[in-house]
PDB file of N, CA and C in Angstrom:
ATOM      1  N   UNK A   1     200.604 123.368 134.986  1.00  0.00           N
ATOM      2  CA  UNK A   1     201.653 123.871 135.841  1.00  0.00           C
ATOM      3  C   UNK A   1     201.018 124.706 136.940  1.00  0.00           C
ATOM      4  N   UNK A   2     201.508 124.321 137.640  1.00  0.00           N
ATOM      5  CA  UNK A   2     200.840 125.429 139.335  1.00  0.00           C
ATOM      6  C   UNK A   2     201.980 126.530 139.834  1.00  0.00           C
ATOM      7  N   UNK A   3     201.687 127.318 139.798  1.00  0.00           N
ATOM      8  CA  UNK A   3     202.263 128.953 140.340  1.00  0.00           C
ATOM      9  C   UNK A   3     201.955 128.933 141.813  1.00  0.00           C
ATOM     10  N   UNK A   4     202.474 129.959 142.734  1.00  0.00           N
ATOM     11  CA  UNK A   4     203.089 130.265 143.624  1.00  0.00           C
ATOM     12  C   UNK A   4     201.443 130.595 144.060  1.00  0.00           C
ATOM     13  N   UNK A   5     200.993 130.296 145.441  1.00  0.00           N
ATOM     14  CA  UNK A   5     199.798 131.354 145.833  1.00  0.00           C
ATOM     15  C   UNK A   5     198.543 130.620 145.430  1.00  0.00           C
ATOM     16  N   UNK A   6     198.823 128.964 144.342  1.00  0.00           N
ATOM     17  CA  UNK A   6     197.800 128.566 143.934  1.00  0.00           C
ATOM     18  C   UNK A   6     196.923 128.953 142.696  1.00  0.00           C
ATOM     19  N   UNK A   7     197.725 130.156 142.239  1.00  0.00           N
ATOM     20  CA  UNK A   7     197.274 129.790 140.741  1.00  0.00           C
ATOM     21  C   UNK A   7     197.562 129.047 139.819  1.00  0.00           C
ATOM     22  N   UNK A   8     196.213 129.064 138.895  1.00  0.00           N
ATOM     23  CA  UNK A   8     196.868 127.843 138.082  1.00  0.00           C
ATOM     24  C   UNK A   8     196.916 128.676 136.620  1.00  0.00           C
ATOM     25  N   UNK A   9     197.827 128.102 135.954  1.00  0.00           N
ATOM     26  CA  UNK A   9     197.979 128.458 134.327  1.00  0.00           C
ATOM     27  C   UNK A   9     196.722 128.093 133.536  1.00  0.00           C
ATOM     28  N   UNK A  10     196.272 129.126 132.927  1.00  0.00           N
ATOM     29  CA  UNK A  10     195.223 129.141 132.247  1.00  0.00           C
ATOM     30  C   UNK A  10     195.743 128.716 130.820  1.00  0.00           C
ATOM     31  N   UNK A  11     194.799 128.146 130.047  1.00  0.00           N
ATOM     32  CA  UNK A  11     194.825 127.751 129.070  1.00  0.00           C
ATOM     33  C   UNK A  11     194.672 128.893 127.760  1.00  0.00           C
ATOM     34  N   UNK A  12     195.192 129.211 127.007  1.00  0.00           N
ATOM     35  CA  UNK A  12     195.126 129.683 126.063  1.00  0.00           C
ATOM     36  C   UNK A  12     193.668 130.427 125.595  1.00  0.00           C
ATOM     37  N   UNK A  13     193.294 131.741 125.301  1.00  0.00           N
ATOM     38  CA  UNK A  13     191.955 132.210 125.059  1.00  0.00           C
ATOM     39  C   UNK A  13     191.848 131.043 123.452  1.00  0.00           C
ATOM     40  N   UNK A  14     190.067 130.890 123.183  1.00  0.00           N
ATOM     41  CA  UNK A  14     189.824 130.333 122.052  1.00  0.00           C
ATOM     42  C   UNK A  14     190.194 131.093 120.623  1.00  0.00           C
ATOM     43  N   UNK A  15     190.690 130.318 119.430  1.00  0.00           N
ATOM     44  CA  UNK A  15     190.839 131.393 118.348  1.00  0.00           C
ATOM     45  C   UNK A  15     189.874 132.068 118.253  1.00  0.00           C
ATOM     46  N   UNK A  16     189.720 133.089 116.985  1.00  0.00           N
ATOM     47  CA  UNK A  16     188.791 133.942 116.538  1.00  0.00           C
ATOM     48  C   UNK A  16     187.832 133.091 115.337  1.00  0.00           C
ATOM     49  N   UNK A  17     188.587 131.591 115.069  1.00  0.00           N
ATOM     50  CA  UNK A  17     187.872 130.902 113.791  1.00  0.00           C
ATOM     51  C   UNK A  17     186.838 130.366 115.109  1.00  0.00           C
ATOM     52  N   UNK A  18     187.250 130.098 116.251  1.00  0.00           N
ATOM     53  CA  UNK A  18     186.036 129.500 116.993  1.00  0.00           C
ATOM     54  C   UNK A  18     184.954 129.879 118.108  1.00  0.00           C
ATOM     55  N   UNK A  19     184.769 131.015 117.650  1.00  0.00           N
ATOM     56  CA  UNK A  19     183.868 132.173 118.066  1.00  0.00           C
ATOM     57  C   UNK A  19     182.780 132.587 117.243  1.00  0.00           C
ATOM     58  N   UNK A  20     181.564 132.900 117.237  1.00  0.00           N
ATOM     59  CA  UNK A  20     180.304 133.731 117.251  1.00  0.00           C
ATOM     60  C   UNK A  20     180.595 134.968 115.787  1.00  0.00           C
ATOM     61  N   UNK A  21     180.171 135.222 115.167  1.00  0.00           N
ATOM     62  CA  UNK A  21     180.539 136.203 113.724  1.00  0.00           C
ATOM     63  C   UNK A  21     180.165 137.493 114.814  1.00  0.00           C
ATOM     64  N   UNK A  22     181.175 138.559 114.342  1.00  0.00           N
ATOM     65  CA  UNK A  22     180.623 139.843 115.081  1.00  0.00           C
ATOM     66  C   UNK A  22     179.477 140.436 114.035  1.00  0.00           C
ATOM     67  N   UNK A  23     178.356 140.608 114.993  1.00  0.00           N
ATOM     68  CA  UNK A  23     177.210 141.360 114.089  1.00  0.00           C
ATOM     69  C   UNK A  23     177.532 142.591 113.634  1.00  0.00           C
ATOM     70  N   UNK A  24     176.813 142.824 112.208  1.00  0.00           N
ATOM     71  CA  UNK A  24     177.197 144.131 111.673  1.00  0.00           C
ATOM     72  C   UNK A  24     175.692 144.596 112.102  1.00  0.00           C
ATOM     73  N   UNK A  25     175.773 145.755 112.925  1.00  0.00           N
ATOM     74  CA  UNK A  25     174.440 146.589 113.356  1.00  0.00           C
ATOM     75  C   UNK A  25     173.927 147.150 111.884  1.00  0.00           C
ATOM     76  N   UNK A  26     172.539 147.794 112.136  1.00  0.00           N
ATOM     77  CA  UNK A  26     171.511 147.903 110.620  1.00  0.00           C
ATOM     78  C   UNK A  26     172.176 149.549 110.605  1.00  0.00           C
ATOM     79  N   UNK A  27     172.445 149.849 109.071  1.00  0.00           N
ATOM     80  CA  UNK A  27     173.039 151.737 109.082  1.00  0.00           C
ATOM     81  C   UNK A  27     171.478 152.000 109.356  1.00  0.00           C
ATOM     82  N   UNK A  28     171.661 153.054 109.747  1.00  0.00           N
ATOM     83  CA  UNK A  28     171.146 154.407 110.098  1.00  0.00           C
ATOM     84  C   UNK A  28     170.888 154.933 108.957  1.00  0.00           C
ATOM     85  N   UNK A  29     169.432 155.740 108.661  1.00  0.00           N
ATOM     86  CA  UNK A  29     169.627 157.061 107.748  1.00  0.00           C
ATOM     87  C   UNK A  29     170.395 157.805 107.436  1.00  0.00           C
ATOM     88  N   UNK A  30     171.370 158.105 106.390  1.00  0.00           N
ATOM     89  CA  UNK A  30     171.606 159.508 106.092  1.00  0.00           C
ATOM     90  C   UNK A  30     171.224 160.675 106.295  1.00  0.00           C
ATOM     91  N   UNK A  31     171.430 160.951 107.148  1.00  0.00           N
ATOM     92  CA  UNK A  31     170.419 162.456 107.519  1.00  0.00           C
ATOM     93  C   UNK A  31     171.216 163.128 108.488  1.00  0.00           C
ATOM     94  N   UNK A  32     171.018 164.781 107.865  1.00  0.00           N
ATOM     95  CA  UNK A  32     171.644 165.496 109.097  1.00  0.00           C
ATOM     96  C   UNK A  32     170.524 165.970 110.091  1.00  0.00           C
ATOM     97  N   UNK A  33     170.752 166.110 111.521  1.00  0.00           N
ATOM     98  CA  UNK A  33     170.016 166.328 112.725  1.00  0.00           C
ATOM     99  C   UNK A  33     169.825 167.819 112.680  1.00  0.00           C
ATOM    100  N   UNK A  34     170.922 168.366 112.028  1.00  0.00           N
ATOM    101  CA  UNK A  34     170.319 170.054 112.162  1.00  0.00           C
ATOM    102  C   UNK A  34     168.943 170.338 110.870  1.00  0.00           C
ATOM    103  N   UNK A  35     168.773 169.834 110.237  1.00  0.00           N
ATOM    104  CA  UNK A  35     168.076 169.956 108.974  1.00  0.00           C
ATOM    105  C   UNK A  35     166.060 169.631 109.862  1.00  0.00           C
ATOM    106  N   UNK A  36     166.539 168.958 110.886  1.00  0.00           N
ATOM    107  CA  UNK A  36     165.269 169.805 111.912  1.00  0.00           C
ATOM    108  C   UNK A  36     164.880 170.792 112.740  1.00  0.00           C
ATOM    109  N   UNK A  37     166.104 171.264 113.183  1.00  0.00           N
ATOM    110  CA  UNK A  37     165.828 172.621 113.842  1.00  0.00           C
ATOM    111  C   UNK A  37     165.121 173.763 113.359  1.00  0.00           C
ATOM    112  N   UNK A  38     164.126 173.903 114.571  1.00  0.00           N
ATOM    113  CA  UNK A  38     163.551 174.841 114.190  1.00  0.00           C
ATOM    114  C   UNK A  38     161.861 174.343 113.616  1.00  0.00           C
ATOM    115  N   UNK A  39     162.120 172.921 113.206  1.00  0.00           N
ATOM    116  CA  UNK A  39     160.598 172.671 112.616  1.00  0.00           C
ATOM    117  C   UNK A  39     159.679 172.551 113.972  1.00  0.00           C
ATOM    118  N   UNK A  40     158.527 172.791 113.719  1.00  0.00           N
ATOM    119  CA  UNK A  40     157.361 172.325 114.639  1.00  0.00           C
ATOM    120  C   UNK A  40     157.652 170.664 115.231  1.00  0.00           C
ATOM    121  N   UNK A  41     157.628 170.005 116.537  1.00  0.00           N
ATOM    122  CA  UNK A  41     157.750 168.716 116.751  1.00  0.00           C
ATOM    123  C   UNK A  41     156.990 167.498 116.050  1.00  0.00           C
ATOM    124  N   UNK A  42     155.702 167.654 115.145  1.00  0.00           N
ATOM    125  CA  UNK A  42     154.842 167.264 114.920  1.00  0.00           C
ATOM    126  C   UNK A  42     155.360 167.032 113.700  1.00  0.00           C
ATOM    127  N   UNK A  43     155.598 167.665 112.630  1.00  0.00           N
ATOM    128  CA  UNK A  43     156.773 167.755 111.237  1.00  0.00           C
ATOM    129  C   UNK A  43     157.701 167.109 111.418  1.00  0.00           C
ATOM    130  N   UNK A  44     158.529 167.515 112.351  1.00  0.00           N
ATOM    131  CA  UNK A  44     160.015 166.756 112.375  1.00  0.00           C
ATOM    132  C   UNK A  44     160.045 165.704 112.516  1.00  0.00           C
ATOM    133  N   UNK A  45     158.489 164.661 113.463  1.00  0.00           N
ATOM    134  CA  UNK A  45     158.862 163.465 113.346  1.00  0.00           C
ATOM    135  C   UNK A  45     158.192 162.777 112.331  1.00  0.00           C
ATOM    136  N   UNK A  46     157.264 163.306 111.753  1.00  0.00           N
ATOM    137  CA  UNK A  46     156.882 163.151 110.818  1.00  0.00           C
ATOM    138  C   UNK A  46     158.293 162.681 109.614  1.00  0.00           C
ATOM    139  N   UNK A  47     158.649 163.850 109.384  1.00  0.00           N
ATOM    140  CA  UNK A  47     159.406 163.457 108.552  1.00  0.00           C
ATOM    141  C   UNK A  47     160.783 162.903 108.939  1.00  0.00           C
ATOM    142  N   UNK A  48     161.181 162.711 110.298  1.00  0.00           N
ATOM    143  CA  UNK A  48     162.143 161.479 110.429  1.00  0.00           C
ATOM    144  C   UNK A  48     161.753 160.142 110.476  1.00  0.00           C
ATOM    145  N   UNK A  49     160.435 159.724 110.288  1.00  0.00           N
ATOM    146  CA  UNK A  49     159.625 158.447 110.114  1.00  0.00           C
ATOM    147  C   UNK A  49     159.742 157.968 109.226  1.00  0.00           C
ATOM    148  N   UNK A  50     160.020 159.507 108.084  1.00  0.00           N
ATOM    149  CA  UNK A  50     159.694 159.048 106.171  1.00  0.00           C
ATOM    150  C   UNK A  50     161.334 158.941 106.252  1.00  0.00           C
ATOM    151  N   UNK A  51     161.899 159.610 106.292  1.00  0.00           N
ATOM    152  CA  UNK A  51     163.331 159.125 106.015  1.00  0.00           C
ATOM    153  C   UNK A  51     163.896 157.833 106.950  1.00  0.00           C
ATOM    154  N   UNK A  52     162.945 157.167 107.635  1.00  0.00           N
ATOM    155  CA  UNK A  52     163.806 155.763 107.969  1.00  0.00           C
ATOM    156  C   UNK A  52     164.105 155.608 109.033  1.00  0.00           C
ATOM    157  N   UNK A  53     163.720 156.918 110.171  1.00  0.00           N
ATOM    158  CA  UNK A  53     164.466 156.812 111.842  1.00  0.00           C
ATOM    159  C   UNK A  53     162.943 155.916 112.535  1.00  0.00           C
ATOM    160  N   UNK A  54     163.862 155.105 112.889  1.00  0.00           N
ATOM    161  CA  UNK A  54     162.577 153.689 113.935  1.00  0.00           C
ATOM    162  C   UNK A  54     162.482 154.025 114.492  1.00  0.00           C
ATOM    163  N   UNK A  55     163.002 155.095 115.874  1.00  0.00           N
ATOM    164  CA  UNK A  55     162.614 155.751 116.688  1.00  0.00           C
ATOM    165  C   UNK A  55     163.101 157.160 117.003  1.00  0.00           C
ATOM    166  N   UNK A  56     162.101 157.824 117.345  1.00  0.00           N
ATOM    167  CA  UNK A  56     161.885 159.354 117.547  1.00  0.00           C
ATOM    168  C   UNK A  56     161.196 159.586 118.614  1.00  0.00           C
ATOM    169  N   UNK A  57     162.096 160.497 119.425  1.00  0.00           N
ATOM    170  CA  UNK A  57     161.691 160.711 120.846  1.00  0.00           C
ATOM    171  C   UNK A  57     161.683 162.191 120.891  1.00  0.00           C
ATOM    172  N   UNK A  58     161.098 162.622 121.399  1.00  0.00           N
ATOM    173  CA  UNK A  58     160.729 164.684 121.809  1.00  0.00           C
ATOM    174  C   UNK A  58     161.368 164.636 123.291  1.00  0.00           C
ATOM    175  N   UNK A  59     162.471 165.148 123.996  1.00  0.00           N
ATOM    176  CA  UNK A  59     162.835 166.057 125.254  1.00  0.00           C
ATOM    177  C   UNK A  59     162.206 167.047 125.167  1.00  0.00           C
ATOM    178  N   UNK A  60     161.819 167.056 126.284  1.00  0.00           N
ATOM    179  CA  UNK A  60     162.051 168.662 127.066  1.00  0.00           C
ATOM    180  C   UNK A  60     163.237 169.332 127.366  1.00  0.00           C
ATOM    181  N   UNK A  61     163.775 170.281 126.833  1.00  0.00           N
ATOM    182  CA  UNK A  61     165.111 170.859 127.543  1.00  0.00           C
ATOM    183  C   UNK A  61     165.569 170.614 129.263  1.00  0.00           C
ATOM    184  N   UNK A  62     166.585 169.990 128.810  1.00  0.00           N
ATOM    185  CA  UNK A  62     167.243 169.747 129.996  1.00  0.00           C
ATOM    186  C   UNK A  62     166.875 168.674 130.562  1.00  0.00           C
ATOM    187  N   UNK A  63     166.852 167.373 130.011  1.00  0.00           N
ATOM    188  CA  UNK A  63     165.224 166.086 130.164  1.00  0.00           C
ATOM    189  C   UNK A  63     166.694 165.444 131.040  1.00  0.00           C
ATOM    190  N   UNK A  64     166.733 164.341 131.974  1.00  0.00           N
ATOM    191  CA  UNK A  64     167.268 163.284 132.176  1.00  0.00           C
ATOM    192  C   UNK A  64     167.359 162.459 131.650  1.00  0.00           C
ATOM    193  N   UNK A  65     168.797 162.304 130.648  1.00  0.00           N
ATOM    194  CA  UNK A  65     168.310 160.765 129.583  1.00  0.00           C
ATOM    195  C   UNK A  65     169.860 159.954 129.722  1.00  0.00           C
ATOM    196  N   UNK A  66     169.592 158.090 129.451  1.00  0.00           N
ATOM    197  CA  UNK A  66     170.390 157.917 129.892  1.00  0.00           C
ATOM    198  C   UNK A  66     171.398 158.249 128.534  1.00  0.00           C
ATOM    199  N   UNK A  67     172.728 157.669 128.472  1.00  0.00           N
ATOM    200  CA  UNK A  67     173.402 158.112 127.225  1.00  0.00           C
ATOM    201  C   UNK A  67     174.056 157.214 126.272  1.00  0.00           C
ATOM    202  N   UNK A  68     172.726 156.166 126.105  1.00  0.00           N
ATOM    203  CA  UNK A  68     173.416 154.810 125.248  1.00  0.00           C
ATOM    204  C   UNK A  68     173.456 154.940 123.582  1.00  0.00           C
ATOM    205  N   UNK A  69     173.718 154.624 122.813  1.00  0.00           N
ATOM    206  CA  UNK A  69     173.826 155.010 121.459  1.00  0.00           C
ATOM    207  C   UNK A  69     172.855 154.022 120.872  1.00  0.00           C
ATOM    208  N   UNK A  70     171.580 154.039 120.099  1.00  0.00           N
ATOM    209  CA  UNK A  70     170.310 153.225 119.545  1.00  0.00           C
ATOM    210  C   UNK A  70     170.126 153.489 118.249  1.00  0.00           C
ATOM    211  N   UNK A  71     170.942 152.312 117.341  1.00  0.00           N
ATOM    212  CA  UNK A  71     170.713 152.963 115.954  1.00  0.00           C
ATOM    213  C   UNK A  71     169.373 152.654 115.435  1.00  0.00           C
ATOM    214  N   UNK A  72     169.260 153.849 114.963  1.00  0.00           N
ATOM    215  CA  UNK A  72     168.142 154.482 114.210  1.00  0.00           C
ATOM    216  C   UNK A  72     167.211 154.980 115.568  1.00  0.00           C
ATOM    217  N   UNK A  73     168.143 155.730 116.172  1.00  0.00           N
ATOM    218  CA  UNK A  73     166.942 156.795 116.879  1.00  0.00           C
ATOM    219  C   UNK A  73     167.580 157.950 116.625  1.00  0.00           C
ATOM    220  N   UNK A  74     166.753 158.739 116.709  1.00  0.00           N
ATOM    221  CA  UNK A  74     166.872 160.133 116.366  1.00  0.00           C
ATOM    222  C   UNK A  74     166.006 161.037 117.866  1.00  0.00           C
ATOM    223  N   UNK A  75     166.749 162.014 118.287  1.00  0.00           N
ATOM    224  CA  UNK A  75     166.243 162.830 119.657  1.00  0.00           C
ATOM    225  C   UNK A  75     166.149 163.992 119.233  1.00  0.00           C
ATOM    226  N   UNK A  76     165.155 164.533 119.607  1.00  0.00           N
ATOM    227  CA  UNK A  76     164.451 165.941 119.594  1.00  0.00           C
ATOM    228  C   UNK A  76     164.339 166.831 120.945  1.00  0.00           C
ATOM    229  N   UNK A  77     165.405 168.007 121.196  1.00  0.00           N
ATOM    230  CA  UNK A  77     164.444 168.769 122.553  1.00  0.00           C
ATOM    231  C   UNK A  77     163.798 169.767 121.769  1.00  0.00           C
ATOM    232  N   UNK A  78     162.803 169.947 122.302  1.00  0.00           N
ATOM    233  CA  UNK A  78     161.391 170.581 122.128  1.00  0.00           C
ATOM    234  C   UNK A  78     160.971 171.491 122.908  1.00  0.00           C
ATOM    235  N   UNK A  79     161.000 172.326 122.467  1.00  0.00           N
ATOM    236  CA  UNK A  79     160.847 174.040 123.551  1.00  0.00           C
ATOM    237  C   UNK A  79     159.373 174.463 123.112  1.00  0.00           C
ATOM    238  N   UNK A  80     158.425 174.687 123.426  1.00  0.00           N
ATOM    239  CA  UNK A  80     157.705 175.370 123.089  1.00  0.00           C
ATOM    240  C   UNK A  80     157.057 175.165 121.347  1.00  0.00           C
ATOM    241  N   UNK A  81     156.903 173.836 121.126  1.00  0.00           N
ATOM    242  CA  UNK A  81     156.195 172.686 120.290  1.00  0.00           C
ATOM    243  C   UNK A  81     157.169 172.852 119.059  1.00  0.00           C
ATOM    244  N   UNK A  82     158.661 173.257 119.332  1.00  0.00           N
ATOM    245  CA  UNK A  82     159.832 173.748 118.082  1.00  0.00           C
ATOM    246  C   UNK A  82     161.066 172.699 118.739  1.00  0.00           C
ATOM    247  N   UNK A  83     161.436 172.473 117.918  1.00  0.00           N
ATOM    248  CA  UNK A  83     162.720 171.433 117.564  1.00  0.00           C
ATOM    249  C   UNK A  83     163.931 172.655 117.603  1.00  0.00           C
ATOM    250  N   UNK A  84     164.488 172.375 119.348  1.00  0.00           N
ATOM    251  CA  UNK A  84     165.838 173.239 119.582  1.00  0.00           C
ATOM    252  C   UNK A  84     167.230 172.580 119.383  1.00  0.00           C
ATOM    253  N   UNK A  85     166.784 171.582 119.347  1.00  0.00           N
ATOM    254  CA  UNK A  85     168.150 170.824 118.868  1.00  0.00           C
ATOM    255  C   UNK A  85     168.031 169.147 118.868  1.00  0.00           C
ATOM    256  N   UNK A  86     169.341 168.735 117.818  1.00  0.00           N
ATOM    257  CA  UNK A  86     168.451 167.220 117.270  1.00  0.00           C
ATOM    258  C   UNK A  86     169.998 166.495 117.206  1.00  0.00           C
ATOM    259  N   UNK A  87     169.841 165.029 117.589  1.00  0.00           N
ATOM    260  CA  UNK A  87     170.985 164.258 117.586  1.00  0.00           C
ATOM    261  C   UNK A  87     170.651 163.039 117.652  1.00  0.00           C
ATOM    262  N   UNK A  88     171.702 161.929 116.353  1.00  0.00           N
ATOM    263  CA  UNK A  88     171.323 160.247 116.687  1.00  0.00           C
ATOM    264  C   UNK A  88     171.206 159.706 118.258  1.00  0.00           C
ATOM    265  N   UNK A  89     171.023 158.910 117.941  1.00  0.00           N
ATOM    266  CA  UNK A  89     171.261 158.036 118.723  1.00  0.00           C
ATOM    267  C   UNK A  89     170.161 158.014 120.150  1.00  0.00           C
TER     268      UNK A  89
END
């Protein structure tokens, strides 16, 4: 059927039986982010390595980062070779 202006009627979106499985992303560690504050940077990633985080990154306070969510990373700002504050992703 043709509409006014030249559009045309679109056909129906495909079901959901005939689509791609939605991926289930890998969990993350259990772990709380404050349970580093305060350690030396060198420790903390240390031991977010042993508990399972694939990646561990050190800021500098106040760093430019972009703000995408990466499971199993874990972020560190780092003041003065100390872990000031810690968050996934």
């Amino acid at each position: 059927m043709r509409y006014p202006f030249g559009f045309l009627r679109l056909s129906p979106a495909p079901t959901v039986s005939g689509m791609a499985p939605i991926p289930t992303p890998p969990r993350q560690p259990d772990d709380s982010p404050d349970s580093y504050v305060g350690l030396d940077s060198e420790s903390a990633e240390r031991i977010a390595r042993r508990r399972g985080w694939t990646t561990v990154r050190a800021l500098p306070p106040g760093s430019i980062i972009t703000m995408e969510f990466v499971v199993g990373r874990l972020n560190f700002e780092v003041e003065a070779g100390r872990v000031i504050r810690c968050w996934h992703g």
